[in-house]
Protein backbone atom coordinates (compact mmCIF):
# COMPACT_ATOMS: atom_id res chain seq x y z
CA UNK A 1 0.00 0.00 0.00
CA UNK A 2 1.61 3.95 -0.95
CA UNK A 3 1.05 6.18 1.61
CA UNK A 4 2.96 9.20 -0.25
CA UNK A 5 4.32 10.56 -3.44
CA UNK A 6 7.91 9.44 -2.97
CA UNK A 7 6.89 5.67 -2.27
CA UNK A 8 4.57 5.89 -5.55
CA UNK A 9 7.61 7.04 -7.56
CA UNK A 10 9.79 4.57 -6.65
CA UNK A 11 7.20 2.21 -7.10
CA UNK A 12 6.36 3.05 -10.85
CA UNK A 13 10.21 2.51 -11.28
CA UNK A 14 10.87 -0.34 -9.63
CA UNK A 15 7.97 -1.84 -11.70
CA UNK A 16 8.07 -0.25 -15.01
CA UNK A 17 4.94 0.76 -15.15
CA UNK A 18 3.76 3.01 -18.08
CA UNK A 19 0.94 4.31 -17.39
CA UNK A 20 -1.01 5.73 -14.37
CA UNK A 21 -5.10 5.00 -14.44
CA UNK A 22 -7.47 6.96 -12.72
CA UNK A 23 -11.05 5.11 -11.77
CA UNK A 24 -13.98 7.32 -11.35
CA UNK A 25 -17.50 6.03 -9.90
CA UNK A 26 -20.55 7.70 -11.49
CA UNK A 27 -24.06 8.33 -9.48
CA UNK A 28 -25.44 4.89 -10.67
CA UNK A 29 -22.03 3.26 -9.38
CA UNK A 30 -20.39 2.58 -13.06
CA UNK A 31 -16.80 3.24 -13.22
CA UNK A 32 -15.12 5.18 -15.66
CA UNK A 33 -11.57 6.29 -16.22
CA UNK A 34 -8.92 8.89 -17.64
CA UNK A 35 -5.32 7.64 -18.24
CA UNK A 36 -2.05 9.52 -18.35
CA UNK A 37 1.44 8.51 -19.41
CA UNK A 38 3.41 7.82 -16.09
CA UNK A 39 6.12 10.35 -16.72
CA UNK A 40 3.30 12.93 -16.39
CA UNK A 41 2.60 11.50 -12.35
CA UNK A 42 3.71 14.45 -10.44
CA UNK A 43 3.19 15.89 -6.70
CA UNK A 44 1.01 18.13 -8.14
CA UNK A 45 -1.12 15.27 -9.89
CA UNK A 46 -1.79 14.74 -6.08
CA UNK A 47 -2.73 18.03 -4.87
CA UNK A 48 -4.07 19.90 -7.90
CA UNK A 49 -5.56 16.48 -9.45
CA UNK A 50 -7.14 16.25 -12.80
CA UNK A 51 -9.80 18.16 -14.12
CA UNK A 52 -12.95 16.75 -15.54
CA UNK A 53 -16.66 17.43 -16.28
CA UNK A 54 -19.00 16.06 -13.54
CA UNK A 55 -22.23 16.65 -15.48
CA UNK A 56 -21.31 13.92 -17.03
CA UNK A 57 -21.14 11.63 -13.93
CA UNK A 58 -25.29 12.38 -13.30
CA UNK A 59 -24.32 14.22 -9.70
CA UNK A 60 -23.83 17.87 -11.04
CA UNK A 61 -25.28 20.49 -13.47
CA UNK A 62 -24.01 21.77 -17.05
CA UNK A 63 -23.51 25.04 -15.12
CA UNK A 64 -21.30 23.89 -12.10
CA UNK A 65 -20.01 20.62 -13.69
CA UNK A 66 -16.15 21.94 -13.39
CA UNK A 67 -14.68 19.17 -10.90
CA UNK A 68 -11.29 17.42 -10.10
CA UNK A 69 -10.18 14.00 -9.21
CA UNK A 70 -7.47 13.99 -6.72
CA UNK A 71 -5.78 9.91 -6.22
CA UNK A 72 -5.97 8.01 -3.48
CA UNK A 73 -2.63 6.38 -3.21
CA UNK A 74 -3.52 3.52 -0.84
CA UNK A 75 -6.14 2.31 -3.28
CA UNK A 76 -2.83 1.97 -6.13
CA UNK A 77 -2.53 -1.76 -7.47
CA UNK A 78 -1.20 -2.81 -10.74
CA UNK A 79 -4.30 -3.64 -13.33
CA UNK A 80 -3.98 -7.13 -14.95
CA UNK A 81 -6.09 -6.72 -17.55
CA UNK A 82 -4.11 -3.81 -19.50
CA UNK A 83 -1.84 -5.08 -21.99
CA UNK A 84 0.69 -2.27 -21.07
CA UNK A 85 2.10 -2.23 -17.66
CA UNK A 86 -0.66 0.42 -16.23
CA UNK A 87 -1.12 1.25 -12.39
CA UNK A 88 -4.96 2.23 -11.47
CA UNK A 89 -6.14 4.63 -8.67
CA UNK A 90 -9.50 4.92 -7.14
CA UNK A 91 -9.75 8.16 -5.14
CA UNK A 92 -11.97 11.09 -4.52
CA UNK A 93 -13.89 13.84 -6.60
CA UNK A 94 -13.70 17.62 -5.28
CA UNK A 95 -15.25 21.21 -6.60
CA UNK A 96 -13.07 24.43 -6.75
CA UNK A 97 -13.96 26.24 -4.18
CA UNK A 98 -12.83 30.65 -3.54
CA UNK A 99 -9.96 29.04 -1.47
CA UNK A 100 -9.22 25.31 -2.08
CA UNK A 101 -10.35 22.64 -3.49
CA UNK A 102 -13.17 20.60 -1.37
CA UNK A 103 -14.79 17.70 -1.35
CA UNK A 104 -18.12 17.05 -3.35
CA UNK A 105 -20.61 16.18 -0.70
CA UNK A 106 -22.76 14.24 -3.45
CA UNK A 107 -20.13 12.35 -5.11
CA UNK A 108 -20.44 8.29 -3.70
CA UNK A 109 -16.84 7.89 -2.30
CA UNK A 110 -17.24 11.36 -0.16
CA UNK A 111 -20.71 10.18 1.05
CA UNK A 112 -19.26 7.06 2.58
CA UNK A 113 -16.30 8.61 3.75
CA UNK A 114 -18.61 11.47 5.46
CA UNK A 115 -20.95 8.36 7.56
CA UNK A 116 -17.97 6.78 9.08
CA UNK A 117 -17.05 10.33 10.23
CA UNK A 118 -20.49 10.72 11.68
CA UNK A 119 -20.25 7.41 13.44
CA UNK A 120 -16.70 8.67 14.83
CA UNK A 121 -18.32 12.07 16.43
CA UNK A 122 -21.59 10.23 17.61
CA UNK A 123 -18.93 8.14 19.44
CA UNK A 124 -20.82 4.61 18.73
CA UNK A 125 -17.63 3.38 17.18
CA UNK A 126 -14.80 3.57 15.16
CA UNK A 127 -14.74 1.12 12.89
CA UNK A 128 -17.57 -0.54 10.76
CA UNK A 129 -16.82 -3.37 9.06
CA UNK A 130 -18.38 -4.89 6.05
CA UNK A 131 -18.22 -8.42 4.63
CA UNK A 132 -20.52 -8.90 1.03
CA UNK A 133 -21.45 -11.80 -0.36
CA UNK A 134 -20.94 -11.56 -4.38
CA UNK A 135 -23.06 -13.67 -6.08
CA UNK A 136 -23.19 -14.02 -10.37
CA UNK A 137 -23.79 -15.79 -13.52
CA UNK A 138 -21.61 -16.25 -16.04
CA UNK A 139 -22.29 -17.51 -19.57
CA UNK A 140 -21.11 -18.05 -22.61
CA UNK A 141 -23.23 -15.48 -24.61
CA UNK A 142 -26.00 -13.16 -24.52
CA UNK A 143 -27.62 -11.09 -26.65
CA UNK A 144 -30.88 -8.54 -26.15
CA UNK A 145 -32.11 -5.70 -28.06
CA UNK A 146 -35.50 -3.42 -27.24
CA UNK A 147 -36.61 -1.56 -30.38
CA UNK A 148 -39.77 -0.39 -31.56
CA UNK A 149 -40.79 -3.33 -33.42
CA UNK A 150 -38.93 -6.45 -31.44
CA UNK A 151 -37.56 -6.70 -28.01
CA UNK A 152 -35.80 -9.28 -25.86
CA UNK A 153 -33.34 -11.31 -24.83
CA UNK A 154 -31.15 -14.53 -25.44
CA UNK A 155 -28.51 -15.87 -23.38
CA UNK A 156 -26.56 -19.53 -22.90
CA UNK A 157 -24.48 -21.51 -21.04
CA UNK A 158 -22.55 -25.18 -21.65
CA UNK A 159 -23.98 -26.27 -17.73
CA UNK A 160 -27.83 -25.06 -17.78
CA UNK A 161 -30.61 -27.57 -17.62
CA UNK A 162 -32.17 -26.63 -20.60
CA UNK A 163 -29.08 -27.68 -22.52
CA UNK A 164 -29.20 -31.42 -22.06
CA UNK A 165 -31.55 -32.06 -25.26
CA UNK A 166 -28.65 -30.52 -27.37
CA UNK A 167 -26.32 -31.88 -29.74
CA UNK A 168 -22.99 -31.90 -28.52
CA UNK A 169 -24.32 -31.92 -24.49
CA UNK A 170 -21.87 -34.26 -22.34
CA UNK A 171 -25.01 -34.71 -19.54
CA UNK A 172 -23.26 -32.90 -17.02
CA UNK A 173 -25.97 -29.98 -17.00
CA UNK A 174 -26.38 -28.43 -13.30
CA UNK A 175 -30.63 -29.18 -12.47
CA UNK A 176 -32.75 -26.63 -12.17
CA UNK A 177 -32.07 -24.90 -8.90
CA UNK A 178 -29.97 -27.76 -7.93
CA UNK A 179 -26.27 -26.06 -8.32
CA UNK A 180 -25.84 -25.37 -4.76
CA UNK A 181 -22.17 -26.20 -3.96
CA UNK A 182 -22.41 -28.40 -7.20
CA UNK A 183 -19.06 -30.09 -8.20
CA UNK A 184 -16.58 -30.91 -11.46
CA UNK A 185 -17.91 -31.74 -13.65
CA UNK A 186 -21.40 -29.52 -13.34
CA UNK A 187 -19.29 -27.23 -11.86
CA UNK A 188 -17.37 -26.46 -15.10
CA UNK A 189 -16.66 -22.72 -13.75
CA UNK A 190 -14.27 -23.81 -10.77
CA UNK A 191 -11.26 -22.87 -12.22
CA UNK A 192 -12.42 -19.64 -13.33
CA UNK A 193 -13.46 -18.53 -10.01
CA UNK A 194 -9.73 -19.63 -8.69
CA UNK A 195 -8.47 -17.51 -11.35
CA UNK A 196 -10.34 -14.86 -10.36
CA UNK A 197 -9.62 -15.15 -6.38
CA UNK A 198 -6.62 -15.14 -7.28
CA UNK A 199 -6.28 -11.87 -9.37
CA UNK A 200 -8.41 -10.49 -6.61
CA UNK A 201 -5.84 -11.53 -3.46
CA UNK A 202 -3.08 -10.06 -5.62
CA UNK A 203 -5.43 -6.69 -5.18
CA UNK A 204 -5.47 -6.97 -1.58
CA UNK A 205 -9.17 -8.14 -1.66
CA UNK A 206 -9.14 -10.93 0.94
CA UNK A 207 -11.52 -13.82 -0.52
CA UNK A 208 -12.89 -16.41 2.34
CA UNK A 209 -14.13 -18.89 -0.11
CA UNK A 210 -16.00 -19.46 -3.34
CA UNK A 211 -18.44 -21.91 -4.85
CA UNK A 212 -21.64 -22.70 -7.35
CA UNK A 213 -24.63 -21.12 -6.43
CA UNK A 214 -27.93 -22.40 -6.54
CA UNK A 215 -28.72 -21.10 -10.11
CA UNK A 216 -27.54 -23.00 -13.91
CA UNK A 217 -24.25 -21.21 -14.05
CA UNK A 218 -24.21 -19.21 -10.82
CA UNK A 219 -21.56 -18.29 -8.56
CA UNK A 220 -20.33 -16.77 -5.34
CA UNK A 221 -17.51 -15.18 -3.93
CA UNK A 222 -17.46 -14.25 -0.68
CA UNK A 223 -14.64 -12.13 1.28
CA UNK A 224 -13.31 -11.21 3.99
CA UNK A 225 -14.26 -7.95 6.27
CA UNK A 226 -12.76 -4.19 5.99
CA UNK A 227 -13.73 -1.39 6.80
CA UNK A 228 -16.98 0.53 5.19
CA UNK A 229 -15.33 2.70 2.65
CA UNK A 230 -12.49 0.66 1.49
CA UNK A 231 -15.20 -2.28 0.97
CA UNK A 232 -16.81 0.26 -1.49
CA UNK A 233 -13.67 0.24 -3.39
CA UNK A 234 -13.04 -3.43 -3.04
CA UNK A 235 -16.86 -3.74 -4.21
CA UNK A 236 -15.95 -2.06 -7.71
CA UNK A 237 -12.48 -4.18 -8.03
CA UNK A 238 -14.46 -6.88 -7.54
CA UNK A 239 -16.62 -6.60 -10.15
CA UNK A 240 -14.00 -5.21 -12.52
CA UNK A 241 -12.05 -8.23 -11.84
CA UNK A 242 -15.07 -10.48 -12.13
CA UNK A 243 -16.11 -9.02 -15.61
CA UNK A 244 -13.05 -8.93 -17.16
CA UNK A 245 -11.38 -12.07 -16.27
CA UNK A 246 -14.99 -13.68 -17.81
CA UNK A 247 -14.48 -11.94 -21.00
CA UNK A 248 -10.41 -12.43 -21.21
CA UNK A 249 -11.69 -16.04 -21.11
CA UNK A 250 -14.37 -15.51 -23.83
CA UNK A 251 -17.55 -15.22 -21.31
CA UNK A 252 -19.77 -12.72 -19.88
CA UNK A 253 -20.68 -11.92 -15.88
CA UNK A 254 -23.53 -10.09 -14.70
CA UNK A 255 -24.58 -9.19 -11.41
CA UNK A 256 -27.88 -8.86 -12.77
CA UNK A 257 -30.37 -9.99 -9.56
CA UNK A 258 -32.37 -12.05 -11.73
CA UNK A 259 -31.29 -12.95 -15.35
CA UNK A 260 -33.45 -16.10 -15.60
CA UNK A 261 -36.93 -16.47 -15.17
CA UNK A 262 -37.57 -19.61 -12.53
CA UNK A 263 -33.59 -19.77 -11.39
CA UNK A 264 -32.36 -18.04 -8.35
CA UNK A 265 -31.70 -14.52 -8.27
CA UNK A 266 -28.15 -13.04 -7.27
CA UNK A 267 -28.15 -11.13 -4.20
CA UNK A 268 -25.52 -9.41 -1.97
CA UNK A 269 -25.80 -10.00 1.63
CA UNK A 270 -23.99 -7.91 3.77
CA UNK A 271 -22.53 -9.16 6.89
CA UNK A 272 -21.49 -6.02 9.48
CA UNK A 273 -19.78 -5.44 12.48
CA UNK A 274 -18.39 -3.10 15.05
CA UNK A 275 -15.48 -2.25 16.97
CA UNK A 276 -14.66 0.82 18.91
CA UNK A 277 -11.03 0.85 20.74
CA UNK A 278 -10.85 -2.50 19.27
CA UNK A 279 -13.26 -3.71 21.00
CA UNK A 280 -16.38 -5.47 19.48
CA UNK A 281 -19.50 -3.42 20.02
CA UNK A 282 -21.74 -6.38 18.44
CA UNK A 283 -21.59 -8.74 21.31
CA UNK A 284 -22.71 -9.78 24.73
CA UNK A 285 -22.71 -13.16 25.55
CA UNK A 286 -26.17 -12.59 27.56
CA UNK A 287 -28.39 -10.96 25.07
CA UNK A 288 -30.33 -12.59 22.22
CA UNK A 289 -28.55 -14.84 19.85
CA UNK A 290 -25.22 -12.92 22.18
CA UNK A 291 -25.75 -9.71 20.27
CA UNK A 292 -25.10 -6.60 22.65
CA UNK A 293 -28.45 -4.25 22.87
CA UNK A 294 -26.45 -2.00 20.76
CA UNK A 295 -26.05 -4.29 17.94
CA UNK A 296 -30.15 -5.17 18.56
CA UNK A 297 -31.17 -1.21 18.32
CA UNK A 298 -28.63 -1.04 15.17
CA UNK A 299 -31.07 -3.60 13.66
CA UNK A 300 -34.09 -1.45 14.89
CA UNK A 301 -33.19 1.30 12.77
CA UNK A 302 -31.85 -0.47 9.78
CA UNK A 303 -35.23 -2.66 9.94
CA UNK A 304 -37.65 0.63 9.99
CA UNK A 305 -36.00 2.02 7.41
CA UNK A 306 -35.48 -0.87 5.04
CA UNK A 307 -38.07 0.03 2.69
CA UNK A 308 -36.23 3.48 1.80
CA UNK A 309 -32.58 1.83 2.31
CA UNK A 310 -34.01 -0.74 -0.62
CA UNK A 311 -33.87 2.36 -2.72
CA UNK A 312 -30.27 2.36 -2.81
CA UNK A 313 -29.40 -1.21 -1.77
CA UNK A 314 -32.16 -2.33 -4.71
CA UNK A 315 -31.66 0.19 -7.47
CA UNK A 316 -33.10 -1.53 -10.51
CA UNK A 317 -36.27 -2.41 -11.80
CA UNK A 318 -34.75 -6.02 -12.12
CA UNK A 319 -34.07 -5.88 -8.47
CA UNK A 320 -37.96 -6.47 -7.39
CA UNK A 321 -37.78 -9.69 -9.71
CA UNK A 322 -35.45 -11.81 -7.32
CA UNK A 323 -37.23 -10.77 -4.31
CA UNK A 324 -39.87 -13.27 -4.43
CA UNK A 325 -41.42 -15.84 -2.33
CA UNK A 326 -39.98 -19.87 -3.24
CA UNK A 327 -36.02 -18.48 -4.17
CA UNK A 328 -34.42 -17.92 -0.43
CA UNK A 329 -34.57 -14.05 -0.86
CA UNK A 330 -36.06 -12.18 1.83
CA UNK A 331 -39.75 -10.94 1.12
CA UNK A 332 -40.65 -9.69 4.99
CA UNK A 333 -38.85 -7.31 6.85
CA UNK A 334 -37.75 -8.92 10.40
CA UNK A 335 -35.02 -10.54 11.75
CA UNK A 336 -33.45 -13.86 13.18
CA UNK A 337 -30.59 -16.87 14.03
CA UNK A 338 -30.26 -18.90 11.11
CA UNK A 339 -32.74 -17.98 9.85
CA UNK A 340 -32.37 -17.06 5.76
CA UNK A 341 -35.86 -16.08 5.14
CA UNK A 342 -35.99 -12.81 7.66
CA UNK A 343 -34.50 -9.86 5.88
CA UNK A 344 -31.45 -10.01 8.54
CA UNK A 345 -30.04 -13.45 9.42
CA UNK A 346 -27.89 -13.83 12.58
CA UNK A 347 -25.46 -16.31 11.64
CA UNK A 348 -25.31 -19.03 14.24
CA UNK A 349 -21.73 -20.15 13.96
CA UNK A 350 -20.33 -16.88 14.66
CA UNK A 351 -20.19 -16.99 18.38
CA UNK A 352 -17.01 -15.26 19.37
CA UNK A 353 -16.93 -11.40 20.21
CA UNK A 354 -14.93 -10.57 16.97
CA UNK A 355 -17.07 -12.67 14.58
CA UNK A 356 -20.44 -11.72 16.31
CA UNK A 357 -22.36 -10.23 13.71
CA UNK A 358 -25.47 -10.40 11.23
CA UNK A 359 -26.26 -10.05 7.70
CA UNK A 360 -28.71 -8.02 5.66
CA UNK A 361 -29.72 -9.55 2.82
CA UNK A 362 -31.51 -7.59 0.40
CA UNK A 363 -29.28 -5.54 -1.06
CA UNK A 364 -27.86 -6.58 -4.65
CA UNK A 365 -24.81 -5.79 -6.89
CA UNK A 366 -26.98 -3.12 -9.07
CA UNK A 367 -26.38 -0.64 -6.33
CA UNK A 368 -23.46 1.66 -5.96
CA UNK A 369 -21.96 0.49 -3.03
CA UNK A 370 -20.84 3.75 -1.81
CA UNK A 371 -24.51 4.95 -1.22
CA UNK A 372 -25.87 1.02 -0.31
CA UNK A 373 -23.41 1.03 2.64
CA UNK A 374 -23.85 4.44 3.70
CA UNK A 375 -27.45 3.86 3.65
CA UNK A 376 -27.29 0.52 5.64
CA UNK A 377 -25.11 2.46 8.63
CA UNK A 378 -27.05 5.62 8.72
CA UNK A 379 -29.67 3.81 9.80
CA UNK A 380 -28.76 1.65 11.93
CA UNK A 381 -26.80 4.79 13.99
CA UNK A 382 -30.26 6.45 13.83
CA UNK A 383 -31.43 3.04 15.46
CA UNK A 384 -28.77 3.38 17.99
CA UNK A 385 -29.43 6.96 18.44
CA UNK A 386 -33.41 6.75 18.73
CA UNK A 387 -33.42 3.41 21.22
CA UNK A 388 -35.31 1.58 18.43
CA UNK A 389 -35.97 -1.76 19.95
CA UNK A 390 -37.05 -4.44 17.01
CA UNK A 391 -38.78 -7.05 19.09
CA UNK A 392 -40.90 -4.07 20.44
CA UNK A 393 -41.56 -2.67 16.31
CA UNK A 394 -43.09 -6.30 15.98
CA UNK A 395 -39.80 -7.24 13.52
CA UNK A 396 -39.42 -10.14 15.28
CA UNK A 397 -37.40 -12.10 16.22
CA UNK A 398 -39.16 -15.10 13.68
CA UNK A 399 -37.03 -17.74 14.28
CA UNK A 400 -39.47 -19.91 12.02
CA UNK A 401 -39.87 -20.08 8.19
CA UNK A 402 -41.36 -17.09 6.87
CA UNK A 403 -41.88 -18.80 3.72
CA UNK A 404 -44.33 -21.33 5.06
CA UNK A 405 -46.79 -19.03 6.54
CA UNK A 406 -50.11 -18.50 5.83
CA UNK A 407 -51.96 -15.98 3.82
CA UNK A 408 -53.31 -14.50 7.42
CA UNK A 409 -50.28 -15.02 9.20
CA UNK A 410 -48.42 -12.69 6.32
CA UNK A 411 -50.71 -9.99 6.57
CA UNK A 412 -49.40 -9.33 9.45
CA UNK A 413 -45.81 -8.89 9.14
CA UNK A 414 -44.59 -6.07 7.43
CA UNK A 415 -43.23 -7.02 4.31
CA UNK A 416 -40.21 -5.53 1.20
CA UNK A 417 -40.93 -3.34 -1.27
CA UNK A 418 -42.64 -4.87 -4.30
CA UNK A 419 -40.94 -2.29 -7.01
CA UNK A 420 -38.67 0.04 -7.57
CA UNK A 421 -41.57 2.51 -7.44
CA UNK A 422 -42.04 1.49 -3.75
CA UNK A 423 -38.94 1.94 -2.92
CA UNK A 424 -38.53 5.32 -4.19
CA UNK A 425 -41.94 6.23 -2.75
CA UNK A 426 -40.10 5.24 0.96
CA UNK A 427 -37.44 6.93 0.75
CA UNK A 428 -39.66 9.93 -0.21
CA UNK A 429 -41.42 9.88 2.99
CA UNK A 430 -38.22 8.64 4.56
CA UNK A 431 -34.73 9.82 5.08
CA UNK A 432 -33.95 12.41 7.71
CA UNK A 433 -31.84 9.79 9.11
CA UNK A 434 -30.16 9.78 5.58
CA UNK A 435 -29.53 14.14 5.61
CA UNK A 436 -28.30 13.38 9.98
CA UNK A 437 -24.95 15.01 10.05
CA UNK A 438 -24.98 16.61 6.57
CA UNK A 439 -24.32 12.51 5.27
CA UNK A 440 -26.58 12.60 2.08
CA UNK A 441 -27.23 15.68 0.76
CA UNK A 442 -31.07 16.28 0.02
CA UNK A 443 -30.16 17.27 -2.93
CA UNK A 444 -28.43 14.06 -3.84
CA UNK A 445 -31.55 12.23 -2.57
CA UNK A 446 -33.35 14.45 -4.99
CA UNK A 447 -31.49 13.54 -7.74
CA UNK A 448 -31.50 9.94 -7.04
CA UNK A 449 -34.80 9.58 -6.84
CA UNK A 450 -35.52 11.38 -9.91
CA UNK A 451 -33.16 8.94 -12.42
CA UNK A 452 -34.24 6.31 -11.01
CA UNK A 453 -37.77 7.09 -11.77
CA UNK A 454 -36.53 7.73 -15.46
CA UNK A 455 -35.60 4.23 -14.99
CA UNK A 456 -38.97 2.94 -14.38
CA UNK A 457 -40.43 5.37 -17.27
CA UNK A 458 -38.51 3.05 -19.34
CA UNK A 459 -39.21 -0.50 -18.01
CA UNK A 460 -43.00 0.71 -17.57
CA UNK A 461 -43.50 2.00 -21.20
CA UNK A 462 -41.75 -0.96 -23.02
CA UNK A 463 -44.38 -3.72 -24.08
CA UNK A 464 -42.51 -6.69 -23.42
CA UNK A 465 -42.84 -10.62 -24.78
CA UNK A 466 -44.71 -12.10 -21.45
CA UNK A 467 -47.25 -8.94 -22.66
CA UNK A 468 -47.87 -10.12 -26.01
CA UNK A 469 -47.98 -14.02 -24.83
CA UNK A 470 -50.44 -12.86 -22.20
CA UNK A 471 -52.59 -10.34 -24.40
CA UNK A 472 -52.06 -10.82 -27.79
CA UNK A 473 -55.65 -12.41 -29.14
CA UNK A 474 -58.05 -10.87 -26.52
């Protein structure tokens, strides 16, 4: 890790490297980049930084789009995937001010960085660590198109059920929602996921394991914990690493949440935890399932407001397509030990202090992970903050299948958003624990809220094939 310009120097040198790559994160949490020639790397790349137009990122106007991208030299690693030798930066977007330059307050990376900050001066703790699950499909094509006259979608791979009537077909297809920790030779991915551990440890991104998902051709990665804003970046390298080691290898990824109508959808569950003098703020050996009362209000708060954090965790019109009933995503919001139907699950092997956490597990990889995380520890600080108890909100805990219930018994438990539109409704009515400590700007709420909703224009305006199957002769 470079901690200054001298050590970043020597580094280039020592390594030949030839160019010097500069990652950006736009509002809807896609990357893009700018490049210079690594002879051009000066001190004043790292004080001045490079100038670019924000409007163009969806976080500023035409008319005050003048912004400027200063590195972050801890986040430096050495791309494999560029053919010359190029070293790529994440870092962090700031507007010229009378004075100085200072820090965006909309931009992702400044939003995240600004709620560990509050967590710091509320004194609940000072370090919140995150642990996602990634979870993907990979195939060997796809193809879709949405015009005026057609619209819709192919897509294939060698190990899905449906290709065992073809010619060629070995018989090795994973069932239909039968992959779970499937093996060689249904497991025809393994070595690709190796490869891609791999090329993620050499980034510093800690993986704990992988394996086949449930789905024809899905995966997961899982990885270790860091800390909030760094898993952000780690977040984006992982799915940089993940897409482009699939298509060095002449495949395609997507974290799409649901790809394929009747297979499982790809989530990513966050497991969280807390220290604070390095001392876990999660646990007591005497409360329920030995979480501290702390930990229990933290789930309070994130629980009340899970219908507007689903509008950053949940982004996408495709998002409200994997949370269904039948698929092991969560549909009601409540919470429980081992329990993978309630919205947070309390893992049952992790019984020590410094593994005593839980996992929320609606969020998926469509979100920008800078505002998902954010989101998910605002409010569970405002939980902390406000006492919110969620035993006494009626969230639980349902330490029974929430699948299995009955029609009456589900009316009354509070359930998910069904769409995007209820989401963005929520957070409407819902996020002064979002603006708390000048974290999200309204204005950035504002914003969000309204592309999103251009979002759903789209999907809701498109006839689609299911529309014309459905309502064709009547």
């Amino acid at each position: 890790m470079l901690s200054n310009f001298e050590e970043a120097k020597n580094f280039i040198q020592e390594n030949d490297i030839k160019m010097i790559d500069f990652r950006m994160i736009d509002l809807n949490g896609r990357w893009h980049h700018l490049t210079i020639p690594a002879d051009r790397f000066s001190e004043s790349t790292m004080t001045a930084g490079i100038g670019f137009d924000g409007s163009n990122y969806g976080f500023a106007p035409v008319e005050k789009s003048d912004m400027v991208f200063i590195p972050d030299l801890s986040s430096a690693a050495i791309d494999d995937f560029c053919e010359i030798k190029t070293l790529s930066m994440i870092g962090d977007v700031r507007i010229i001010g009378k004075d100085a330059n200072i820090p965006f307050n909309q931009e992702p990376r400044n939003v995240s960085k600004r709620a560990e900050e509050y967590m710091k001066e509320l004194g609940v703790a000072d370090t919140f660590l995150l642990g996602p699950e990634f979870e993907f499909y990979v195939f060997d094509e796809v193809t879709y198109a949405n015009k005026p006259n057609s619209s819709g979608f192919t897509l294939d791979g060698a190990e899905a059920f449906w290709n065992t009537g073809e010619y060629g077909s070995l018989g090795f297809q994973t069932p239909h929602q039968g992959g779970y920790h499937a093996a060689p030779p249904q497991d025809i991915a393994y070595d690709y996921r190796s490869r891609v551990s791999m090329l993620m440890e050499n980034q510093g991104i800690k993986v704990k394991y992988h394996h086949h998902e449930v789905g024809s051709a899905q995966m997961e990665i899982e990885v270790e914990f860091a800390p909030m804003t760094e898993m952000a970046d780690k977040t984006m390298l992982t799915k940089y690493i993940i897409r482009n080691e699939a298509v060095k290898e002449g495949k395609t990824a997507t974290f799409m949440p649901k790809p394929i109508y009747g297979e499982a959808g790809s989530g990513m569950h966050v497991h969280m935890l807390m220290f604070k003098d390095g001392k876990p703020v999660f646990y007591d050996e005497n409360g329920y399932s030995g979480l501290s009362q702390t930990a229990l209000y933290f789930i309070g708060g994130v629980l009340r407001h899970v219908s507007a954090i689903c509008a950053f965790s949940n982004p996408s019109t495709n998002s409200y397509k994997r949370l269904l009933p039948g698929f092991e995503a969560p549909v009601t919001i409540g919470y429980a030990t081992a329990n993978r139907s309630a919205v947070i699950r309390i893992p049952a092997y992790a019984k020590t202090p410094d593994k005593k956490r839980f996992e929320l597990r609606n969020p998926d990889a469509t979100c920008n992970p800078y505002y998902c995380y954010a989101a998910i520890l605002m409010a569970g600080l405002d939980g902390i903050k406000n006492k919110i108890d969620p035993e006494a909100e009626g969230y639980g805990p349902y330490d029974f299948n929430l699948f299995n219930l009955s029609d009456e018994d589900k009316k009354k438990i509070k359930g998910l958003p069904k769409s995007l539109g209820s989401a963005l409704k929520a957070l409407e009515k819902d996020h002064d624990f979002l603006t708390a400590g000048g974290v999200f700007p309204i204005e950035l709420i504002n914003i969000w809220i309204a592309n999103r909703r251009k979002d759903l224009g789209r999907h809701i305006s498109m006839p689609t094939p299911m529309e014309y199957e459905m309502y064709y002769d009547l």
